[in-house]
Protein backbone atom coordinates (compact mmCIF):
# COMPACT_ATOMS: atom_id res chain seq x y z
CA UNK A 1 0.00 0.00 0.00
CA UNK A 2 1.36 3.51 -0.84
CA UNK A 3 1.26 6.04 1.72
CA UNK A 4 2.08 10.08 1.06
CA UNK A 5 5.12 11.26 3.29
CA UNK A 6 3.49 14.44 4.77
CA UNK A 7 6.70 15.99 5.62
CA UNK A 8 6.82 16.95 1.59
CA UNK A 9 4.65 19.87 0.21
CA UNK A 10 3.71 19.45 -3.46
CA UNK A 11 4.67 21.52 -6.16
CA UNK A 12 0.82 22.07 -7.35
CA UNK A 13 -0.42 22.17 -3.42
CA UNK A 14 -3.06 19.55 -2.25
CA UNK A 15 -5.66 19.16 -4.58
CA UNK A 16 -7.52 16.06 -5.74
CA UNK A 17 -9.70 16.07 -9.14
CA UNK A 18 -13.08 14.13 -8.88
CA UNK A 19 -14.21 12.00 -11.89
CA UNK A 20 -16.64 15.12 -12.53
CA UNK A 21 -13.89 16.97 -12.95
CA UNK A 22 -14.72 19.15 -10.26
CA UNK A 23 -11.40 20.12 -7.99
CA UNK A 24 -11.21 20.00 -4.40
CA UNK A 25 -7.83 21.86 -2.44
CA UNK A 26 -6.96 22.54 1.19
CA UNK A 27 -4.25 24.79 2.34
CA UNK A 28 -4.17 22.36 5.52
CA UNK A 29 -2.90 19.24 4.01
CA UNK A 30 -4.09 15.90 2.38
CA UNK A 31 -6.46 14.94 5.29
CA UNK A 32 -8.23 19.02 4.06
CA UNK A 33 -8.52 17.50 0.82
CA UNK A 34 -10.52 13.70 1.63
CA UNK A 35 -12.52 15.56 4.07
CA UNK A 36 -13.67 18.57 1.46
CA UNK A 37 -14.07 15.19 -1.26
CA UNK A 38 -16.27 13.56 1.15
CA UNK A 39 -18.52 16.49 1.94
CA UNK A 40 -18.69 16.82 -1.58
CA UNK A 41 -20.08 13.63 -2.91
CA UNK A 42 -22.74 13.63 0.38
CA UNK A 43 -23.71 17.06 -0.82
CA UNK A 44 -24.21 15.20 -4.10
CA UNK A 45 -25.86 12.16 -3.09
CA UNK A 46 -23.25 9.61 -4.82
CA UNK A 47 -21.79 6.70 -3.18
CA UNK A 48 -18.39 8.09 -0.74
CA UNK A 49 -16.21 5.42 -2.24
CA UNK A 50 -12.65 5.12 -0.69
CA UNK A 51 -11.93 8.88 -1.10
CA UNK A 52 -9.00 8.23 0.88
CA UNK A 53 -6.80 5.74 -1.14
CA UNK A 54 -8.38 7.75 -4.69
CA UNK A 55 -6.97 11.10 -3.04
CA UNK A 56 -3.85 8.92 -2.72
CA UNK A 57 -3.59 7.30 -5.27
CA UNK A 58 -4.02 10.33 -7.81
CA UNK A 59 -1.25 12.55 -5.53
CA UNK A 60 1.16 9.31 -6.01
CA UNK A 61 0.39 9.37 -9.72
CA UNK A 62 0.82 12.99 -10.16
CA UNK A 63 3.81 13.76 -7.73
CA UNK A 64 5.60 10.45 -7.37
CA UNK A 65 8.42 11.32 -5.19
CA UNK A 66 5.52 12.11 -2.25
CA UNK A 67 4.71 8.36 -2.07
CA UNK A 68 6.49 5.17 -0.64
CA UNK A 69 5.49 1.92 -0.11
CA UNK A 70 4.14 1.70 3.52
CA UNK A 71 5.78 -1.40 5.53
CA UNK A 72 5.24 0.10 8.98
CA UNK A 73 8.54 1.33 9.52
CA UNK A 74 8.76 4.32 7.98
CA UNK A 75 5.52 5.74 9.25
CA UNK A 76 6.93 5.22 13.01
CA UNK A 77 10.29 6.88 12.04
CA UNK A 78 7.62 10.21 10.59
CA UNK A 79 5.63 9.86 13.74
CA UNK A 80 9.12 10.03 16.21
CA UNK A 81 10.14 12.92 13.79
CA UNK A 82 10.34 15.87 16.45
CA UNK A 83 7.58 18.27 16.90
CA UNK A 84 10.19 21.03 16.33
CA UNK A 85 11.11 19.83 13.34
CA UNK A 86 7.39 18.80 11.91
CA UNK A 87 6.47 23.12 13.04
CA UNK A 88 9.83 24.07 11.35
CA UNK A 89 8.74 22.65 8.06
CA UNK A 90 4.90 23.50 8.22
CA UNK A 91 5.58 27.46 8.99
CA UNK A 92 8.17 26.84 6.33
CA UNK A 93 5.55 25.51 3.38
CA UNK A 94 3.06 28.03 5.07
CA UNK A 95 5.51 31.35 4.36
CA UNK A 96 5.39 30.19 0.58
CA UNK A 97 1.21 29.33 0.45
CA UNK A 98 0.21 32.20 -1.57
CA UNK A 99 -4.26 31.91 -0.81
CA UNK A 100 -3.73 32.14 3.25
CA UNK A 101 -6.71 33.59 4.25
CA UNK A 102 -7.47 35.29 8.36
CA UNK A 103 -10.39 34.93 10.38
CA UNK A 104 -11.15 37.88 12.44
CA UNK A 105 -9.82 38.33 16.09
CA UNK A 106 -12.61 37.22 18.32
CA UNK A 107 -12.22 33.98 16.31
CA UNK A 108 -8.65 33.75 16.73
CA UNK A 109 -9.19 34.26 20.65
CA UNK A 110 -11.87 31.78 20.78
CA UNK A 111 -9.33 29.27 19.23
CA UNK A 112 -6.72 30.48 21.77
CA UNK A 113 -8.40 29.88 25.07
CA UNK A 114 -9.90 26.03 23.15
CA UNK A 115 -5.90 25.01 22.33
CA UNK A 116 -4.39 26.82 25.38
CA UNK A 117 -6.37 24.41 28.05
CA UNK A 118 -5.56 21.33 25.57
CA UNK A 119 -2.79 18.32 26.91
CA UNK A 120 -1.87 18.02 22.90
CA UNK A 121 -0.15 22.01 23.31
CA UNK A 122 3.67 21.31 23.48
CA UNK A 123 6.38 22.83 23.88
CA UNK A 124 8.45 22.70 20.74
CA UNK A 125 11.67 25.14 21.51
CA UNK A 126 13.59 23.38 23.64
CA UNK A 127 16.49 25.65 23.71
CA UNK A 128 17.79 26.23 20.39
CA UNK A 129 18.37 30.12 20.24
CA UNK A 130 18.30 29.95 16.22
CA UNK A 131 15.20 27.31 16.10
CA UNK A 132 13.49 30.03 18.14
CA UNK A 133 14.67 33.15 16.23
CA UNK A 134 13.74 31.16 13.29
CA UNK A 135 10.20 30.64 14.43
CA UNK A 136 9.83 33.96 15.76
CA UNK A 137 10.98 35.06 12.16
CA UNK A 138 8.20 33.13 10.14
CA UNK A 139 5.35 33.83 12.15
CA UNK A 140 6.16 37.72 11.73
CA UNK A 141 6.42 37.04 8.49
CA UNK A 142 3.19 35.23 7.78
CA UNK A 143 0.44 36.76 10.56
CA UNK A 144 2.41 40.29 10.26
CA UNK A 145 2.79 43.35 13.24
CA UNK A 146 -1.15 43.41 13.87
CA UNK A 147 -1.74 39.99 14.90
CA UNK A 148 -2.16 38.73 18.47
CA UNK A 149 0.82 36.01 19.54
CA UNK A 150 -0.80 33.92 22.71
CA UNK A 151 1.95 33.42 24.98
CA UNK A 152 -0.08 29.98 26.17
CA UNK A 153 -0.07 28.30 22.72
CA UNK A 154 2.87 25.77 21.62
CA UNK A 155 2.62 23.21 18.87
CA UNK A 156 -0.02 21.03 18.34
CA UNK A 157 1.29 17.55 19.28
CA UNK A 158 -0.94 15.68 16.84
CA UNK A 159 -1.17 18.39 13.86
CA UNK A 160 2.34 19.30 13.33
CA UNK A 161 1.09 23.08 13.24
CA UNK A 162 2.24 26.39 15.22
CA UNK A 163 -0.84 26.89 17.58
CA UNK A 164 0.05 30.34 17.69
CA UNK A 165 0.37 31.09 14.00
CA UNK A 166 -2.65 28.32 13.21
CA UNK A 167 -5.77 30.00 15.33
CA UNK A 168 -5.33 33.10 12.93
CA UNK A 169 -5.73 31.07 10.04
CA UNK A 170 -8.82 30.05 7.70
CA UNK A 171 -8.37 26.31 8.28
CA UNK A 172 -10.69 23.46 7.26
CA UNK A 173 -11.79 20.46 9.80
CA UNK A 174 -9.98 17.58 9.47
CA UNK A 175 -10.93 13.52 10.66
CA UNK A 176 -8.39 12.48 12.97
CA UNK A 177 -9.63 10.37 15.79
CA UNK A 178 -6.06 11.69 17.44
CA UNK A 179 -7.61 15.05 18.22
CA UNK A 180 -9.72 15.92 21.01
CA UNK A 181 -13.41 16.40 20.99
CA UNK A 182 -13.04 19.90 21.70
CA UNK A 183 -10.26 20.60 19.30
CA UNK A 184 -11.62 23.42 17.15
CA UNK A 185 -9.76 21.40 13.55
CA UNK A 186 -11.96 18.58 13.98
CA UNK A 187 -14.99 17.18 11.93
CA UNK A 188 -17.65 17.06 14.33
CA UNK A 189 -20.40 14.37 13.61
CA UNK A 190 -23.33 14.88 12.11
């Protein structure tokens, strides 16, 4: 089975094309993309399908470097990959994203207090003075002077993401039964 190495941002961004033709992208990442496919084809009334291995398989087609075979292994050596290093890289791709798009600032506070109280807020800067300047750095660069930093908010331990770049950001809900019910990224039930 193939798997997507989400450490890698494609050249195109994440975007799947349904047999319709119709095209479905998230800023947020390849779980944005099944979610916004599945909402799709229930707003359409056609059978779900495996959205999940199609979104796959089409990225792996397209973009073949992304993709590896999966034999366990080197999905535990992403997951042991340091949170430093996974909010490094995302504020990294996120700099370059040209469509990022901010919610207002009650929003953004709202988000704040939800991911300040939550156990999956880490600390990520564990002493590096240039890993610190450098994150300092990009989120100046990307939420720019006017925006709020929360001095409570880490990294998200399960998202790879910079809480306190993230809660300014249009963002889509994602399924990942590793977040918390109250997480303010995840698909609530119908």
């Amino acid at each position: 089975m193939k798997n997507i190495n989400p450490n890698i941002y494609p050249k195109g961004g994440y975007y799947f094309i349904d047999s319709d033709g119709s095209k479905h992208v998230a800023a947020d990442g390849w779980a944005g993309v099944i979610a916004r496919v599945r909402a799709y084809r229930k707003r359409k009334g056609v059978p779900e399908g495996d959205v999940a291995a199609e979104v796959i398989s089409q990225a792996c087609n397209r973009y073949p470097v992304l993709c590896h075979e999966d034999d366990g292994r080197r999905q535990e050596q992403l997951k042991r990959s340091s949170l430093k290093t996974k909010i490094l890289s995302w504020l990294a791709w996120l700099r370059g994203y040209q469509n990022k798009q901010f919610i207002d600032e009650p929003l953004a506070r709202e988000r704040a207090n939800i991911c300040a109280t939550c156990p999956k807020n880490q600390p990520f800067q564990d002493g590096c003075a240039s890993c610190r300047a450098t994150v300092t750095a990009l989120r100046k660069e990307i939420l720019g002077p006017r925006r709020f930093i929360d001095g409570r908010l880490n990294g998200c331990l399960i998202m790879g993401e910079d809480l306190p770049t993230v809660v300014h950001l249009e963002m889509t809900a994602v399924e990942n039964g590793e977040l918390p019910n109250h997480c303010w990224r995840k698909i609530r039930p119908l």
